[in-house]
PDB file of N, CA and C in Angstrom:
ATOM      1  N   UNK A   1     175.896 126.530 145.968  1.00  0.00           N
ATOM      2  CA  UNK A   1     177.000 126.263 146.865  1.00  0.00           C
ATOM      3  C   UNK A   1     176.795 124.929 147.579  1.00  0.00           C
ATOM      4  N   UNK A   2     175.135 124.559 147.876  1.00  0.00           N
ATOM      5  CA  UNK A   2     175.146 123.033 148.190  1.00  0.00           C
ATOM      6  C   UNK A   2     175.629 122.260 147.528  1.00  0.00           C
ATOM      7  N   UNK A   3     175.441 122.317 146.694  1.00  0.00           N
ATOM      8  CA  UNK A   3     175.331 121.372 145.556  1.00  0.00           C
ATOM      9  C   UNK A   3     176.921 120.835 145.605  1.00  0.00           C
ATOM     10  N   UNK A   4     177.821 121.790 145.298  1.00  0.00           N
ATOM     11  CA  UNK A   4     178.579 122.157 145.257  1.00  0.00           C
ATOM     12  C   UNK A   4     180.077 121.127 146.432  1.00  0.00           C
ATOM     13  N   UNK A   5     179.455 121.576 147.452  1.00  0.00           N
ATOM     14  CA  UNK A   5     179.984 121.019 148.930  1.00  0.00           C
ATOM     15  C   UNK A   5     180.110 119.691 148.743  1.00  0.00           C
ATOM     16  N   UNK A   6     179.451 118.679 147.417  1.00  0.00           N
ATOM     17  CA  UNK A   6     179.530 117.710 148.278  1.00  0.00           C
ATOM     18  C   UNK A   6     180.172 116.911 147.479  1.00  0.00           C
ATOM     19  N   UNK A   7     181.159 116.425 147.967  1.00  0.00           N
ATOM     20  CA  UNK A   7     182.677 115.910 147.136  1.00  0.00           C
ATOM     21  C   UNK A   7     182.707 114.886 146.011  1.00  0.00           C
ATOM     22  N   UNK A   8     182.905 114.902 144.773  1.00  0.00           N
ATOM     23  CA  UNK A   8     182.680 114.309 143.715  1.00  0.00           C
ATOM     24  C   UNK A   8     183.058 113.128 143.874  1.00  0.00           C
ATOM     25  N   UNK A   9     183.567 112.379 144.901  1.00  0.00           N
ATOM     26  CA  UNK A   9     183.379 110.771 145.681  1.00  0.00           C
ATOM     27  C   UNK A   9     182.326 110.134 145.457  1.00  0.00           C
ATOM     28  N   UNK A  10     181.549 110.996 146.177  1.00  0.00           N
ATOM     29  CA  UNK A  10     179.446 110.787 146.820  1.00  0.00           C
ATOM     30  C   UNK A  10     179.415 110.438 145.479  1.00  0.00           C
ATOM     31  N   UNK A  11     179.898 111.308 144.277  1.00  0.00           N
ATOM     32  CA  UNK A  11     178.939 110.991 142.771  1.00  0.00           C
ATOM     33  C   UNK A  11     179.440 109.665 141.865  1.00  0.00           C
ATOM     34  N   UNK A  12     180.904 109.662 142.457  1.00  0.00           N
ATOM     35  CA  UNK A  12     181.988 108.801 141.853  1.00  0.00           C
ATOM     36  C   UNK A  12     180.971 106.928 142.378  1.00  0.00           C
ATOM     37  N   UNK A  13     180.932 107.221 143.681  1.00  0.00           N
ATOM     38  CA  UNK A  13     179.898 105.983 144.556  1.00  0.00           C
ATOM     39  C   UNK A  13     178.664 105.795 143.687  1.00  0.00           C
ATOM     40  N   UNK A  14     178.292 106.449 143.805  1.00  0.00           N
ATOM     41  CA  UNK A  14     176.852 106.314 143.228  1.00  0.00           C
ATOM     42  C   UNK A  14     176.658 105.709 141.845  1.00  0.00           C
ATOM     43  N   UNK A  15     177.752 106.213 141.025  1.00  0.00           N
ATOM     44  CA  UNK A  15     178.115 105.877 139.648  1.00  0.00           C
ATOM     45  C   UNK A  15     178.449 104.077 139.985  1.00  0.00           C
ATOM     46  N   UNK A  16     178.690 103.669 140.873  1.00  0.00           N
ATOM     47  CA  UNK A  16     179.847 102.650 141.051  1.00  0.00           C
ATOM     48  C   UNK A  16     178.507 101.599 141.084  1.00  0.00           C
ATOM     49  N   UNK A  17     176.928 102.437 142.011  1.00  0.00           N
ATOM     50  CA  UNK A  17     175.913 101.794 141.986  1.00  0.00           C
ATOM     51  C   UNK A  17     175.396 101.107 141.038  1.00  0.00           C
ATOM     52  N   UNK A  18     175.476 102.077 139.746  1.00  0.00           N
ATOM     53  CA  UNK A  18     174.679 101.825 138.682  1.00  0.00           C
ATOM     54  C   UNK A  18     173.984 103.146 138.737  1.00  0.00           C
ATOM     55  N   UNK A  19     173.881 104.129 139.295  1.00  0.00           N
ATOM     56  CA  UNK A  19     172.679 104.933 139.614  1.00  0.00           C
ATOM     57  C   UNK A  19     173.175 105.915 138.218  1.00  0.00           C
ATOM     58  N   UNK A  20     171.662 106.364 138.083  1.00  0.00           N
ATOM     59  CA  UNK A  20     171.940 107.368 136.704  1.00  0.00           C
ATOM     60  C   UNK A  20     172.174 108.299 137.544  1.00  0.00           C
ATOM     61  N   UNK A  21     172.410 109.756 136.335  1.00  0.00           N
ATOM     62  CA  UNK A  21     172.642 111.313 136.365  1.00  0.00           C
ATOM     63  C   UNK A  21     171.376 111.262 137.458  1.00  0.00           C
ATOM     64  N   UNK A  22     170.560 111.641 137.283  1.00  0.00           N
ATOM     65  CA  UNK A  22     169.115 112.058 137.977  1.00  0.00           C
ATOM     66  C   UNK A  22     168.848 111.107 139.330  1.00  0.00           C
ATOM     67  N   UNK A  23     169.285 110.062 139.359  1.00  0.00           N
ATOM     68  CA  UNK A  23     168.992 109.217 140.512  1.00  0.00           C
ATOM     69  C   UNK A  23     170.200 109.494 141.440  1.00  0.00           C
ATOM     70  N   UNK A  24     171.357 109.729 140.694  1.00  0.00           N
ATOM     71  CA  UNK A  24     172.276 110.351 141.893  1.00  0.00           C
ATOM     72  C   UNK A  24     172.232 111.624 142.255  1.00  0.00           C
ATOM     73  N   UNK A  25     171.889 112.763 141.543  1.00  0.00           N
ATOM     74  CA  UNK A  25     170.914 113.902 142.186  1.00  0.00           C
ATOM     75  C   UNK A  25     169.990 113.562 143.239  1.00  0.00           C
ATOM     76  N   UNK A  26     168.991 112.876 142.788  1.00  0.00           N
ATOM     77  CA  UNK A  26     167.970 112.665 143.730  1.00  0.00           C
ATOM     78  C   UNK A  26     168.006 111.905 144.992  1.00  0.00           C
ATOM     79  N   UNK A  27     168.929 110.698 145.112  1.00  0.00           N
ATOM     80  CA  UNK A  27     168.796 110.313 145.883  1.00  0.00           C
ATOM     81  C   UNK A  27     170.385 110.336 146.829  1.00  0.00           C
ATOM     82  N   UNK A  28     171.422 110.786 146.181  1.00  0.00           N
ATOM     83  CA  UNK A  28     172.810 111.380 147.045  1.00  0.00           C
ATOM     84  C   UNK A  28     173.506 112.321 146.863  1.00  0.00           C
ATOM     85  N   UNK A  29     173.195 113.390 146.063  1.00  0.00           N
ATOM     86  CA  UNK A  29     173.381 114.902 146.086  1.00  0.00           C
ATOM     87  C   UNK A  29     172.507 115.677 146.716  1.00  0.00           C
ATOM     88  N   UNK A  30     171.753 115.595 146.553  1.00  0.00           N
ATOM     89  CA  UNK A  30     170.391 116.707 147.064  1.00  0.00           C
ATOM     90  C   UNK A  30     170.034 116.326 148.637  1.00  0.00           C
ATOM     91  N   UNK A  31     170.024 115.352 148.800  1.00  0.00           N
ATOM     92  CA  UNK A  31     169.666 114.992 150.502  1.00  0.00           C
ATOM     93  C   UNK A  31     170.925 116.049 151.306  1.00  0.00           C
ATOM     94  N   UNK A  32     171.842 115.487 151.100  1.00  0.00           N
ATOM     95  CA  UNK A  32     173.394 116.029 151.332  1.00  0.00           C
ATOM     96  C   UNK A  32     173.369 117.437 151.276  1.00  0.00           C
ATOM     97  N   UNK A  33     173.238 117.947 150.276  1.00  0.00           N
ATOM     98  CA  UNK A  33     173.347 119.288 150.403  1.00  0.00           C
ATOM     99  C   UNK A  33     171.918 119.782 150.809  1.00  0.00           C
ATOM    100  N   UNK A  34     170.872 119.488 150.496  1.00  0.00           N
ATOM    101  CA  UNK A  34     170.016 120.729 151.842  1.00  0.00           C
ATOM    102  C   UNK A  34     170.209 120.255 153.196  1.00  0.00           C
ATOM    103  N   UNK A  35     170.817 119.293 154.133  1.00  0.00           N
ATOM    104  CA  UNK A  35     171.617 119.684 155.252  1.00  0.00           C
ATOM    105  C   UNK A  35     172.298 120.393 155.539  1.00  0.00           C
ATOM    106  N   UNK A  36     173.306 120.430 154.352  1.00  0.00           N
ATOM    107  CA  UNK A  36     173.962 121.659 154.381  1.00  0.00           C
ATOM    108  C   UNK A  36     173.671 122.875 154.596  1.00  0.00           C
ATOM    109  N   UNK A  37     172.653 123.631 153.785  1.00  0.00           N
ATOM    110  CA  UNK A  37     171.915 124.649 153.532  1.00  0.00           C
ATOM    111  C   UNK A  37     171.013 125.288 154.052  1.00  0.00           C
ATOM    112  N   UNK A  38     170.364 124.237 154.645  1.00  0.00           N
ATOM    113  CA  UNK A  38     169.679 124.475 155.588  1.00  0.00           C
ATOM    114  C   UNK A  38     169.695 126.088 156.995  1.00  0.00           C
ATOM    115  N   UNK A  39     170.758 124.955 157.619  1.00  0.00           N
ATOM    116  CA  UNK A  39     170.951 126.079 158.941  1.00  0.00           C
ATOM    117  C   UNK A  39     171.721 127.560 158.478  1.00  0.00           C
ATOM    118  N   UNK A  40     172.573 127.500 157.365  1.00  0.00           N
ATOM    119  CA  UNK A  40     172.621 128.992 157.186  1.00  0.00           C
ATOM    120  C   UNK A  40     171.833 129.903 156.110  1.00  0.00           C
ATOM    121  N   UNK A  41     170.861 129.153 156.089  1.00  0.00           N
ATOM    122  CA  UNK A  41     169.683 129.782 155.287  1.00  0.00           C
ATOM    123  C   UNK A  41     168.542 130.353 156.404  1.00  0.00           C
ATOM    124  N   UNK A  42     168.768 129.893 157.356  1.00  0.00           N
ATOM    125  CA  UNK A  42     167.836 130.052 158.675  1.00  0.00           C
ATOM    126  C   UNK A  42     168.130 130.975 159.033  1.00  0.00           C
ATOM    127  N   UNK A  43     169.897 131.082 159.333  1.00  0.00           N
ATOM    128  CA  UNK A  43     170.454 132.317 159.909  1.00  0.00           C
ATOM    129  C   UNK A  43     170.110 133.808 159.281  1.00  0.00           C
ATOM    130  N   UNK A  44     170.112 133.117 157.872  1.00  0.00           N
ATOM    131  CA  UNK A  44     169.579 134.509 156.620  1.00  0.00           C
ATOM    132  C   UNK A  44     168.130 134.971 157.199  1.00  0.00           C
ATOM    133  N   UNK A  45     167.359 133.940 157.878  1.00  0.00           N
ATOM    134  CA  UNK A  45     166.275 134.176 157.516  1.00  0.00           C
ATOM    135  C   UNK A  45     165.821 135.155 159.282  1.00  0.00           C
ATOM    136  N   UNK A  46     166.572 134.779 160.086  1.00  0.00           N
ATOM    137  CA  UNK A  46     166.446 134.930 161.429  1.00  0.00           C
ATOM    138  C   UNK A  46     166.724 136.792 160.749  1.00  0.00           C
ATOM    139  N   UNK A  47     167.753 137.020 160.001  1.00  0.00           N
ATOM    140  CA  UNK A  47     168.830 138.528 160.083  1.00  0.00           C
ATOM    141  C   UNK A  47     167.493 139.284 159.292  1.00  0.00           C
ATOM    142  N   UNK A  48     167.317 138.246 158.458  1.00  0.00           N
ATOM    143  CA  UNK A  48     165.886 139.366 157.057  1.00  0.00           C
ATOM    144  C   UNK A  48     164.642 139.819 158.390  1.00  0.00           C
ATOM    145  N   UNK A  49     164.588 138.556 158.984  1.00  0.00           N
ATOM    146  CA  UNK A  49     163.065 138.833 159.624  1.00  0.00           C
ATOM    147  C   UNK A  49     163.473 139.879 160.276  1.00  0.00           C
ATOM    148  N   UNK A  50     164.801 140.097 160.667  1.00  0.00           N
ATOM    149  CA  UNK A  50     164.828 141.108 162.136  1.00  0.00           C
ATOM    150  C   UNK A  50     164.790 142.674 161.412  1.00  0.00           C
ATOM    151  N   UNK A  51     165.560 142.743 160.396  1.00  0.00           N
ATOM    152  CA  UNK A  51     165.773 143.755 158.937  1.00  0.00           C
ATOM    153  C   UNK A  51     165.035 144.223 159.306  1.00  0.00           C
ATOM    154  N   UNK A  52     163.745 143.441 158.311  1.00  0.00           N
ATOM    155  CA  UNK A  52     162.601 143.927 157.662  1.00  0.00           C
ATOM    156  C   UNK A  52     161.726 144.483 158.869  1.00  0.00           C
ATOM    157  N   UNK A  53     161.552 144.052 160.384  1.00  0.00           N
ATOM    158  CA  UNK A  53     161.201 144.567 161.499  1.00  0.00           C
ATOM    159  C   UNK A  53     161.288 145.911 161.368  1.00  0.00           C
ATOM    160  N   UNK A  54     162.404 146.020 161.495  1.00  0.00           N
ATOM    161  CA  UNK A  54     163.130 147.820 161.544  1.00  0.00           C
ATOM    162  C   UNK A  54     162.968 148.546 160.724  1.00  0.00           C
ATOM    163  N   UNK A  55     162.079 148.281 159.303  1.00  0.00           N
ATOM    164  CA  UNK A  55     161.541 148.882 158.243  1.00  0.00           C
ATOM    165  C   UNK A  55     160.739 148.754 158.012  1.00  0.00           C
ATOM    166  N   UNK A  56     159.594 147.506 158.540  1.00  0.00           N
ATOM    167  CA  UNK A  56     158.162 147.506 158.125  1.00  0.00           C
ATOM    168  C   UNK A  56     157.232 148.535 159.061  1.00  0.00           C
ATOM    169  N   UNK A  57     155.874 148.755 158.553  1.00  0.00           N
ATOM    170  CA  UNK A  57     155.053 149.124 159.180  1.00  0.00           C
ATOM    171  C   UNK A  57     154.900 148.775 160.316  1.00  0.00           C
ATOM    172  N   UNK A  58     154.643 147.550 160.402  1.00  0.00           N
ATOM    173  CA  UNK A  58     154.568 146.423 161.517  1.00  0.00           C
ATOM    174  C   UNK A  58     155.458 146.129 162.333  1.00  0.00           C
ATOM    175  N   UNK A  59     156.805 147.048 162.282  1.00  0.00           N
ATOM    176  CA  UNK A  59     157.808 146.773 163.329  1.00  0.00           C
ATOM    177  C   UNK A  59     157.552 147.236 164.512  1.00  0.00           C
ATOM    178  N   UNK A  60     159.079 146.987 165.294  1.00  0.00           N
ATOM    179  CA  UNK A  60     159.104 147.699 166.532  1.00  0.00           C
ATOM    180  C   UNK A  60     158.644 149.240 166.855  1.00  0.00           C
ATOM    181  N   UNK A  61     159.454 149.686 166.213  1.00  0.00           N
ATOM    182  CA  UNK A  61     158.801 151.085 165.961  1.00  0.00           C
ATOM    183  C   UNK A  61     157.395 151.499 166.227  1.00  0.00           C
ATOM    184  N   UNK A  62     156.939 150.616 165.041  1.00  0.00           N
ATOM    185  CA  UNK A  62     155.388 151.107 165.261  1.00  0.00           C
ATOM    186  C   UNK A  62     154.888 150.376 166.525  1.00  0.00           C
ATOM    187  N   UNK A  63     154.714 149.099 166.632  1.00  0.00           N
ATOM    188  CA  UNK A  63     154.269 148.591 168.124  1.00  0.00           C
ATOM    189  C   UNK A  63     154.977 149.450 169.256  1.00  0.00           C
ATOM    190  N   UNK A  64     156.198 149.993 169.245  1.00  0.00           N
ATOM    191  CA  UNK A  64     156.259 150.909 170.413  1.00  0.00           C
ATOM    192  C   UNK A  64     155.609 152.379 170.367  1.00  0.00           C
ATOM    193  N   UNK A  65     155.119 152.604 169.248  1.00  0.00           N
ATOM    194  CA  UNK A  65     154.387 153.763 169.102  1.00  0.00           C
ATOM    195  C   UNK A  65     153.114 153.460 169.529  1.00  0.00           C
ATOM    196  N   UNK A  66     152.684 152.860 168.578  1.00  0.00           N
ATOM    197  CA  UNK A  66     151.483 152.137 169.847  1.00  0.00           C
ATOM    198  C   UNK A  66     150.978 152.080 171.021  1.00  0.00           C
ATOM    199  N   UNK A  67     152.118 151.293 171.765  1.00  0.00           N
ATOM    200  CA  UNK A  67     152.067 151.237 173.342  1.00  0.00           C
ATOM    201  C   UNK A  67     152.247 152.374 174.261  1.00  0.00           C
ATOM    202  N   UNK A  68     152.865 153.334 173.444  1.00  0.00           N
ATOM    203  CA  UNK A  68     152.837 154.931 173.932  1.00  0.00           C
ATOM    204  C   UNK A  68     151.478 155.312 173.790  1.00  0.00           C
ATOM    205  N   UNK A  69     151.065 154.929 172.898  1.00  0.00           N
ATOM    206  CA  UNK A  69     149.698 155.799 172.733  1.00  0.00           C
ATOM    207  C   UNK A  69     148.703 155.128 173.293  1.00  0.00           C
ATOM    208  N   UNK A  70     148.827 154.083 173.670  1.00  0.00           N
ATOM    209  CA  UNK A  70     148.024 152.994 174.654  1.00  0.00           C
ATOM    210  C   UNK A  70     148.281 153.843 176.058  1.00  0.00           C
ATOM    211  N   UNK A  71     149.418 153.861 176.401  1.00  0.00           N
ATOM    212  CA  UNK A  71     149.935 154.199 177.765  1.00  0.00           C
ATOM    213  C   UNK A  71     149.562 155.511 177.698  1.00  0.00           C
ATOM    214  N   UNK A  72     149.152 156.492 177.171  1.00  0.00           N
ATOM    215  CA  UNK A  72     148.895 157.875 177.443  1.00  0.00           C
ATOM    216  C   UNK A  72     147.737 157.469 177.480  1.00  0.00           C
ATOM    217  N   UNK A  73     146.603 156.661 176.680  1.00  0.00           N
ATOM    218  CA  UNK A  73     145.122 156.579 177.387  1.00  0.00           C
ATOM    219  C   UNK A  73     144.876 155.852 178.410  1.00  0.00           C
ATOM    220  N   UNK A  74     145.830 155.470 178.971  1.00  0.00           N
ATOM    221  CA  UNK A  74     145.096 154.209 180.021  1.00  0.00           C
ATOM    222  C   UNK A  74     146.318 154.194 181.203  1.00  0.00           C
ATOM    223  N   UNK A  75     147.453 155.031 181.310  1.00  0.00           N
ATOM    224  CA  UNK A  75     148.751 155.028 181.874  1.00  0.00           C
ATOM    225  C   UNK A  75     149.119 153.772 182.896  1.00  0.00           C
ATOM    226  N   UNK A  76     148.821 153.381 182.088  1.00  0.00           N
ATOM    227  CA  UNK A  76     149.318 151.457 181.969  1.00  0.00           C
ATOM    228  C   UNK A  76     150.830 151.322 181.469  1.00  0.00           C
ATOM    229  N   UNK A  77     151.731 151.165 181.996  1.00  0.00           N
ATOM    230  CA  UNK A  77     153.027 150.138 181.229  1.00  0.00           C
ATOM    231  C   UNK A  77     152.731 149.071 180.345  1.00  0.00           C
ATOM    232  N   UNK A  78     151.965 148.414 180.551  1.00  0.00           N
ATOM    233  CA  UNK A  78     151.752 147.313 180.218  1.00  0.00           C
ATOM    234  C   UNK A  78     151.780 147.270 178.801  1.00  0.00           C
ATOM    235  N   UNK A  79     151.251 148.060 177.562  1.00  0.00           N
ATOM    236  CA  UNK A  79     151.419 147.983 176.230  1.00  0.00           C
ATOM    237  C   UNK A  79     152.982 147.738 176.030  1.00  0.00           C
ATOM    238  N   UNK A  80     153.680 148.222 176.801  1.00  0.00           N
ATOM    239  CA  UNK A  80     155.321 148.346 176.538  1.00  0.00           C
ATOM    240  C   UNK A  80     155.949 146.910 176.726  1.00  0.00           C
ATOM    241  N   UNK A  81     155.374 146.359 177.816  1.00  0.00           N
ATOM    242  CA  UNK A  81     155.860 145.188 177.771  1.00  0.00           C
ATOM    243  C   UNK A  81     154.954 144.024 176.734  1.00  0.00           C
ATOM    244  N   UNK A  82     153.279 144.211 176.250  1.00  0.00           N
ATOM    245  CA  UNK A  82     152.818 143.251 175.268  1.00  0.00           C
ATOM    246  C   UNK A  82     154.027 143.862 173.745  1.00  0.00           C
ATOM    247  N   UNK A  83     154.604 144.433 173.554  1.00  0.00           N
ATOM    248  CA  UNK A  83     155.324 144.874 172.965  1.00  0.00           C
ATOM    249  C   UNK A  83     156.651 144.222 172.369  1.00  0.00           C
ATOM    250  N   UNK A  84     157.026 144.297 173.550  1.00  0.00           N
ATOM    251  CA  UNK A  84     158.476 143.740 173.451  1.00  0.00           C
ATOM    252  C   UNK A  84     157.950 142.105 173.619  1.00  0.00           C
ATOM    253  N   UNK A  85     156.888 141.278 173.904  1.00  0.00           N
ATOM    254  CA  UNK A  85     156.620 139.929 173.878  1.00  0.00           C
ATOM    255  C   UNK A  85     156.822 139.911 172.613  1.00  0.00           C
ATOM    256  N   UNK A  86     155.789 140.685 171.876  1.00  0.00           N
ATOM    257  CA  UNK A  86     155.599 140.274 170.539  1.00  0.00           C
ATOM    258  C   UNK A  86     156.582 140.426 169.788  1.00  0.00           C
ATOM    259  N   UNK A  87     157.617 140.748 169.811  1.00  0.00           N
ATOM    260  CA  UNK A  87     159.008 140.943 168.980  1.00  0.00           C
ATOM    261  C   UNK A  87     159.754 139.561 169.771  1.00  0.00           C
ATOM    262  N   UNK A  88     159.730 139.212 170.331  1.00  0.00           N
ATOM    263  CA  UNK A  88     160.013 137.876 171.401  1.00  0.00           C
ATOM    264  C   UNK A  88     159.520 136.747 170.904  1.00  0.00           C
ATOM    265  N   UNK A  89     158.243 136.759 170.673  1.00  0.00           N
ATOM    266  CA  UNK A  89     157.588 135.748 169.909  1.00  0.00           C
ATOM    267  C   UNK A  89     157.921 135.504 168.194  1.00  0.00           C
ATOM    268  N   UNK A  90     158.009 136.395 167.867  1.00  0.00           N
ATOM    269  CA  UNK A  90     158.809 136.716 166.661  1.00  0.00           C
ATOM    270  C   UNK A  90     160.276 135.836 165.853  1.00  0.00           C
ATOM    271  N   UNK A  91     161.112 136.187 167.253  1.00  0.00           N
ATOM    272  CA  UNK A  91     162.103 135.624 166.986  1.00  0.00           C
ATOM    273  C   UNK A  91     162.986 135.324 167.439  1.00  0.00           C
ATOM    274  N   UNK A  92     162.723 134.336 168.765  1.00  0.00           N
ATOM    275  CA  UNK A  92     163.118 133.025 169.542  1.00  0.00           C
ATOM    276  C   UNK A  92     162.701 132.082 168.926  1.00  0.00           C
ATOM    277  N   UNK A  93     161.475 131.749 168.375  1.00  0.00           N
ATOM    278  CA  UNK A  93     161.296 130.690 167.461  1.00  0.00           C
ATOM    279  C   UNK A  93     162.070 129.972 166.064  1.00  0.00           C
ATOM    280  N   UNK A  94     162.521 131.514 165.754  1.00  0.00           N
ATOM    281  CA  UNK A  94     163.329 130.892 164.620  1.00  0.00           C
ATOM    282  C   UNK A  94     164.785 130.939 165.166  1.00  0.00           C
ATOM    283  N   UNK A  95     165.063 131.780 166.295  1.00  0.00           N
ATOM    284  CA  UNK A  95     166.585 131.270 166.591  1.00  0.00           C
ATOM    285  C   UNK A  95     166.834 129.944 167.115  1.00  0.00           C
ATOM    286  N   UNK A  96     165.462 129.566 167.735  1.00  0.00           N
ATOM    287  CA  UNK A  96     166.089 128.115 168.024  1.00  0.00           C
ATOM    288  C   UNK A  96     165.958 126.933 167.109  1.00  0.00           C
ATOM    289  N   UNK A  97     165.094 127.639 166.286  1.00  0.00           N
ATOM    290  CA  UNK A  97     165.033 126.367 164.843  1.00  0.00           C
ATOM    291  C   UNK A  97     166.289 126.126 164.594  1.00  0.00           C
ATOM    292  N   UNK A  98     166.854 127.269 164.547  1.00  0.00           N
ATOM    293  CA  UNK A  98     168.423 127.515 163.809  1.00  0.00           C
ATOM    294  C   UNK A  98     169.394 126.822 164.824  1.00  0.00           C
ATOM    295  N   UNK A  99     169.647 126.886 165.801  1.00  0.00           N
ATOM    296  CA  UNK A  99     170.395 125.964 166.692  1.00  0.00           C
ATOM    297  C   UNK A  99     170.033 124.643 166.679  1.00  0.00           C
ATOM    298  N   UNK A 100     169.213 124.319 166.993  1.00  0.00           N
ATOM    299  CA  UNK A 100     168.779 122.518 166.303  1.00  0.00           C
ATOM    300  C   UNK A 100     169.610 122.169 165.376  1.00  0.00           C
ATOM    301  N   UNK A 101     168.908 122.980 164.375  1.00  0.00           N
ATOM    302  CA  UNK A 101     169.671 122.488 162.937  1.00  0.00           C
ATOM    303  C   UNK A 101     171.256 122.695 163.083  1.00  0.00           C
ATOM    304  N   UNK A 102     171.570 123.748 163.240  1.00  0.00           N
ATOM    305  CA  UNK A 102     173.116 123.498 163.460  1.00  0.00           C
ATOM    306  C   UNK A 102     173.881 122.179 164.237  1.00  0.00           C
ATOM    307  N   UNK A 103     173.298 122.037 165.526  1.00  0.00           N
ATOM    308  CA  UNK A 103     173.428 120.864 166.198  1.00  0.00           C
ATOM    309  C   UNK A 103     173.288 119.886 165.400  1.00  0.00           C
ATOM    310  N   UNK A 104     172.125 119.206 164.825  1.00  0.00           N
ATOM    311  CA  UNK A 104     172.091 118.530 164.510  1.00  0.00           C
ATOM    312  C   UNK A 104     173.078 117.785 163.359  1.00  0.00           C
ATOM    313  N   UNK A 105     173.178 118.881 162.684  1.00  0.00           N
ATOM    314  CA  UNK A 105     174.166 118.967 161.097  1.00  0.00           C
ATOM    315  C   UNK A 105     175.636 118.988 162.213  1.00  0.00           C
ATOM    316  N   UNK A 106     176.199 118.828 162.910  1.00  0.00           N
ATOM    317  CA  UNK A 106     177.270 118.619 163.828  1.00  0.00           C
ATOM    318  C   UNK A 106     177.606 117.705 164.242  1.00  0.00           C
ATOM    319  N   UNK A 107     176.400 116.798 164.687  1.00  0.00           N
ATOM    320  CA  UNK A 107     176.626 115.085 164.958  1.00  0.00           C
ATOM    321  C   UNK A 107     176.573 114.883 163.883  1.00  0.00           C
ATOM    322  N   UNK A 108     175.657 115.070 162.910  1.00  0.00           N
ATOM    323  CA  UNK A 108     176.029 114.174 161.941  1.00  0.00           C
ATOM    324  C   UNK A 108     177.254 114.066 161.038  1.00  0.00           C
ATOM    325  N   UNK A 109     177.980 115.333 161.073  1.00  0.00           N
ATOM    326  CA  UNK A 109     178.970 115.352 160.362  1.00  0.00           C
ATOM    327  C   UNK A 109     180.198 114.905 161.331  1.00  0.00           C
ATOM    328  N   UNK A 110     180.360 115.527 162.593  1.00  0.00           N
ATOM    329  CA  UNK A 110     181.275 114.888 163.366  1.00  0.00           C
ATOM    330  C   UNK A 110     180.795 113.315 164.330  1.00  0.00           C
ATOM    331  N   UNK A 111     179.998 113.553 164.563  1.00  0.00           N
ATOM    332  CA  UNK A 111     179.663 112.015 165.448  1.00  0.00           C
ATOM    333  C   UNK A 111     179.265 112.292 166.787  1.00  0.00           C
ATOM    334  N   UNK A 112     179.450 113.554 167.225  1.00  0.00           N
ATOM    335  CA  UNK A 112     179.625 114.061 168.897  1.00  0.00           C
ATOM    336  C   UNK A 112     178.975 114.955 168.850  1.00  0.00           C
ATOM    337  N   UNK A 113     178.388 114.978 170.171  1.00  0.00           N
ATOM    338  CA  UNK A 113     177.489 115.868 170.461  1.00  0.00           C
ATOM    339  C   UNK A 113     178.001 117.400 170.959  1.00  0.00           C
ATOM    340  N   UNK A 114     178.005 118.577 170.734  1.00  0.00           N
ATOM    341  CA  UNK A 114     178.681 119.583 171.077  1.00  0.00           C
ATOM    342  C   UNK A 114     177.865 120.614 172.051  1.00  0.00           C
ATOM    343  N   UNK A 115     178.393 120.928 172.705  1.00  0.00           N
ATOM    344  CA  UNK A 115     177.597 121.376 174.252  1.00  0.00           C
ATOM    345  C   UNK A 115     178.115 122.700 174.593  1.00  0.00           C
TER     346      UNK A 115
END
């Protein structure tokens, strides 16, 4: 679908260069489209990580099982909240990768900064 997006102009130009098949791939199709691709591949990746949370071993689930069973030996809260950090740490990092990139892919396509 990158590939795809990017208007047979870009290839029509490039041709106009001299540039071969492969050099206009490489050097003005392909740049172009993983900008594209990029930020909603992130978004995929933000939705899988959160998924797979809710079905792995290693999810929430289990870290809140955990912290229960922490908190019945030691009747501490506190596992409950290292808990919910670690699902925090998880994935604020990649939501804000993903806003960058969107931003960014925004000026560049419009010119303005969007706020």
């Amino acid at each position: 679908a990158g590939i795809e997006s990017i208007h047979e102009s870009q290839r029509a130009a490039a041709r106009s260069l001299g540039l071969s098949n492969w050099q206009t791939m490489r050097f003005v199709v392909l740049p172009q489209a993983i900008r594209r691709v990029v930020p909603p591949l992130m978004n995929d990746m933000v939705s899988l990580q959160k998924d797979v949370a809710l079905v792995s071993l290693i999810g929430p689930i289990e870290i809140l099982r955990q912290a229960g069973v922490d908190k019945s030996k030691f009747a501490n809260f506190t596992p409950y909240v290292v808990a919910a950090v670690i699902f925090l740490m998880m994935t604020i990092p990649l939501t804000r990768t993903t806003d960058y990139l969107l931003e960014r892919e925004r000026r560049r396509t419009t010119g303005t900064r969007v706020r």
